[in-house]
C-alpha atoms as a PDB file:
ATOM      1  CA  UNK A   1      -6.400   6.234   7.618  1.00  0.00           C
ATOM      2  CA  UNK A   2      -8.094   6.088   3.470  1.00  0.00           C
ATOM      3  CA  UNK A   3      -8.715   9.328   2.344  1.00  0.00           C
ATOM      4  CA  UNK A   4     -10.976   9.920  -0.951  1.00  0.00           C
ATOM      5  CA  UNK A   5      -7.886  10.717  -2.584  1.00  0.00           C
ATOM      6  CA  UNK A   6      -7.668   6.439  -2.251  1.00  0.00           C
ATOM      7  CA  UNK A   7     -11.019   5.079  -1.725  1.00  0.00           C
ATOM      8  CA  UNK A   8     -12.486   6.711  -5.180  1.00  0.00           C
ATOM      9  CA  UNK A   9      -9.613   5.497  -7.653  1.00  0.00           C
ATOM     10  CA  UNK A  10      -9.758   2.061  -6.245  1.00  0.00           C
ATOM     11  CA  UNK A  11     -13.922   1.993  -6.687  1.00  0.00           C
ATOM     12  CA  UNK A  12     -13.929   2.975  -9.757  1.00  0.00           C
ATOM     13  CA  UNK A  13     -11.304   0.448 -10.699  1.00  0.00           C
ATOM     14  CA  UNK A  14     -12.896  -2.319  -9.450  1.00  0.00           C
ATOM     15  CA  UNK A  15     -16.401  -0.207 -11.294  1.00  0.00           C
ATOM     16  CA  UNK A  16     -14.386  -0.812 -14.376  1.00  0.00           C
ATOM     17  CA  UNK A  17     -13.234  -4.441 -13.798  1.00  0.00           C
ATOM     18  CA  UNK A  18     -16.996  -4.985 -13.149  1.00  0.00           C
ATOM     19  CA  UNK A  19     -16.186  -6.129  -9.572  1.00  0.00           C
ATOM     20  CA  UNK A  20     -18.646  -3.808  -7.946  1.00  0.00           C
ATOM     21  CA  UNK A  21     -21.596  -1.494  -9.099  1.00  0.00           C
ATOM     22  CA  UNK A  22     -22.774   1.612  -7.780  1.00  0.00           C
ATOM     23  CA  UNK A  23     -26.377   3.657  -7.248  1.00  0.00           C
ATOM     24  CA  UNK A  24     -26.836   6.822  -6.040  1.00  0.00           C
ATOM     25  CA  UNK A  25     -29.361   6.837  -3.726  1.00  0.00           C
ATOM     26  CA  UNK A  26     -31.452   9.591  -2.235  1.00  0.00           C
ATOM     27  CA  UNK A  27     -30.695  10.980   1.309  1.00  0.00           C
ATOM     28  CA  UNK A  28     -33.439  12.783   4.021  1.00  0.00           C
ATOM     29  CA  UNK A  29     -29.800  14.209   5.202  1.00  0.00           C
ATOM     30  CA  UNK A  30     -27.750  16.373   2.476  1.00  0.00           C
ATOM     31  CA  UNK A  31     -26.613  15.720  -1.383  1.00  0.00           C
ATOM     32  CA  UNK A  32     -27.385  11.930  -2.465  1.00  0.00           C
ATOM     33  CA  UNK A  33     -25.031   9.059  -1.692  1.00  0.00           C
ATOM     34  CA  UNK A  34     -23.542   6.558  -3.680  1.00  0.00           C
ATOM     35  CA  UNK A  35     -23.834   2.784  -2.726  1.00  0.00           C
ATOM     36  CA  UNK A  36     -21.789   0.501  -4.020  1.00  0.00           C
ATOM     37  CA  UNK A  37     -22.617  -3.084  -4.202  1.00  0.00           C
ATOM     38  CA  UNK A  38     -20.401  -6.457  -5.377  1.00  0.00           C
ATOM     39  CA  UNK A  39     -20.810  -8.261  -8.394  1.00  0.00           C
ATOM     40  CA  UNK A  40     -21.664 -11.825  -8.231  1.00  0.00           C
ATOM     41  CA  UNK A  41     -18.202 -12.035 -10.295  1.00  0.00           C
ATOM     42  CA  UNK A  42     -16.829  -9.592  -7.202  1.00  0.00           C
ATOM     43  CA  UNK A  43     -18.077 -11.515  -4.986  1.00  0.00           C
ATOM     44  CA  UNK A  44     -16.308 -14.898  -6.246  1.00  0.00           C
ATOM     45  CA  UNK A  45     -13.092 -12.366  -6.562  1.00  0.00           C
ATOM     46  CA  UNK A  46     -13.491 -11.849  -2.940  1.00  0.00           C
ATOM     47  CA  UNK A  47     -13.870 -15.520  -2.064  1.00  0.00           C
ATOM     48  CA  UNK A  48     -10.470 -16.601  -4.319  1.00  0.00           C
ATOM     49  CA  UNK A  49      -8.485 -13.661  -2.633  1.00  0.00           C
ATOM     50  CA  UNK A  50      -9.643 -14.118   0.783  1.00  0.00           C
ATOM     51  CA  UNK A  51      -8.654 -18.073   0.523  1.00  0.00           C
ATOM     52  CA  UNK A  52      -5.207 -16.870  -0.399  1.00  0.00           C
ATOM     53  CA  UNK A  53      -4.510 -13.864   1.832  1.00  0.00           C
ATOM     54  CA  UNK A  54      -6.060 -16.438   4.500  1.00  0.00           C
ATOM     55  CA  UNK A  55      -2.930 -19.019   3.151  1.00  0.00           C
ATOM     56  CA  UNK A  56      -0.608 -16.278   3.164  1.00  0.00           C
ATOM     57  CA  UNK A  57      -1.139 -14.910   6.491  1.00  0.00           C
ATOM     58  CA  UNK A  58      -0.840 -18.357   7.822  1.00  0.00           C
ATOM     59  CA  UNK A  59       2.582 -19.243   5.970  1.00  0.00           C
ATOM     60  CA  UNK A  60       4.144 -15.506   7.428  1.00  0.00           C
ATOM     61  CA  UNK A  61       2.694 -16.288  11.144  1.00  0.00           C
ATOM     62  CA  UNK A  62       4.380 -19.604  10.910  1.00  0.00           C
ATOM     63  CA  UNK A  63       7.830 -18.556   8.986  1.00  0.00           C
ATOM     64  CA  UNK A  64       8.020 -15.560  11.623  1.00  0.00           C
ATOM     65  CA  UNK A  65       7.518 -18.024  14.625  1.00  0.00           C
ATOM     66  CA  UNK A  66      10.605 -20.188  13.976  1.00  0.00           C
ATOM     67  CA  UNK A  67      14.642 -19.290  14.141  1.00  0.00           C
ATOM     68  CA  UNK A  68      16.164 -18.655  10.498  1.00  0.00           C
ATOM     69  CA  UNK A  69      17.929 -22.221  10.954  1.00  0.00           C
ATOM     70  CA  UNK A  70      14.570 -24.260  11.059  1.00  0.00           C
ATOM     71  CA  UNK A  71      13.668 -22.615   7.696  1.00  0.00           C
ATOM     72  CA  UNK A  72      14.239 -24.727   5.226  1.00  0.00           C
ATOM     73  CA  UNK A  73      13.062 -25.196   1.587  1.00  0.00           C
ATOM     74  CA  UNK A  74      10.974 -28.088   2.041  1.00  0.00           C
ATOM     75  CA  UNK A  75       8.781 -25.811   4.525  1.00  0.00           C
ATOM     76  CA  UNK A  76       8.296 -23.367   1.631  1.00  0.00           C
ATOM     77  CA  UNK A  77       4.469 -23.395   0.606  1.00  0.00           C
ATOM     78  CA  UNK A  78       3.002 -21.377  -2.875  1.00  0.00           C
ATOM     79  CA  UNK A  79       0.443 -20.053  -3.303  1.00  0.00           C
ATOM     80  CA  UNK A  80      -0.481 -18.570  -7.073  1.00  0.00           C
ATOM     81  CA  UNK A  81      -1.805 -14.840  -7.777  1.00  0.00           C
ATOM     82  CA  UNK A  82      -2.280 -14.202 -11.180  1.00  0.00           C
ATOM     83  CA  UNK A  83      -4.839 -11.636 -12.865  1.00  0.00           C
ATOM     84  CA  UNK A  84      -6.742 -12.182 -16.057  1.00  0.00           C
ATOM     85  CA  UNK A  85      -5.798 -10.160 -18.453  1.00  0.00           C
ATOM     86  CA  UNK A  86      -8.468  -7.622 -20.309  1.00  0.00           C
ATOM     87  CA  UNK A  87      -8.803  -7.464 -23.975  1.00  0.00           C
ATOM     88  CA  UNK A  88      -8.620  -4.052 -24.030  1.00  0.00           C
ATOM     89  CA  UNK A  89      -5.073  -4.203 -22.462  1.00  0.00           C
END
């Protein structure tokens, strides 16, 4: 289960990488309520890391269906995960 305690921190890190924006909007019910949306540069984020946790899952599910024995190096797939460095960092 994500508590706020997670969610939050991780929204306004991706807020700060520019991944997502936020609004508050609003409500008929209670205190206003912030929406957050993706960033056309969020959204090709999402597309590059769902591609690769789509490769990844696939290499586990096959590695975990065969003995030790069978796996050999020349089985091995990559895959490459970098992040882009900020100027500020």
């Amino acid at each position: 289960e994500l508590t706020e305690g997670t969610i939050y921190p991780i929204l306004a890190r991706l807020s700060k990488e520019q991944l997502v924006t936020s609004e508050w909007v609003e409500s008929k019910q209670g205190p206003p309520r912030k929406y957050y949306s993706l960033t056309p540069n969020g959204e090709k984020t999402f597309k590059i890391l769902s591609a690769e946790f789509e490769k990844l899952a696939t290499m586990v599910a096959n590695t975990s269906r065969k003995p030790l024995s069978q796996n050999k190096n020349k089985d091995r797939k990559s895959i490459i995960v970098k992040k882009e460095k900020d100027d500020a960092e």
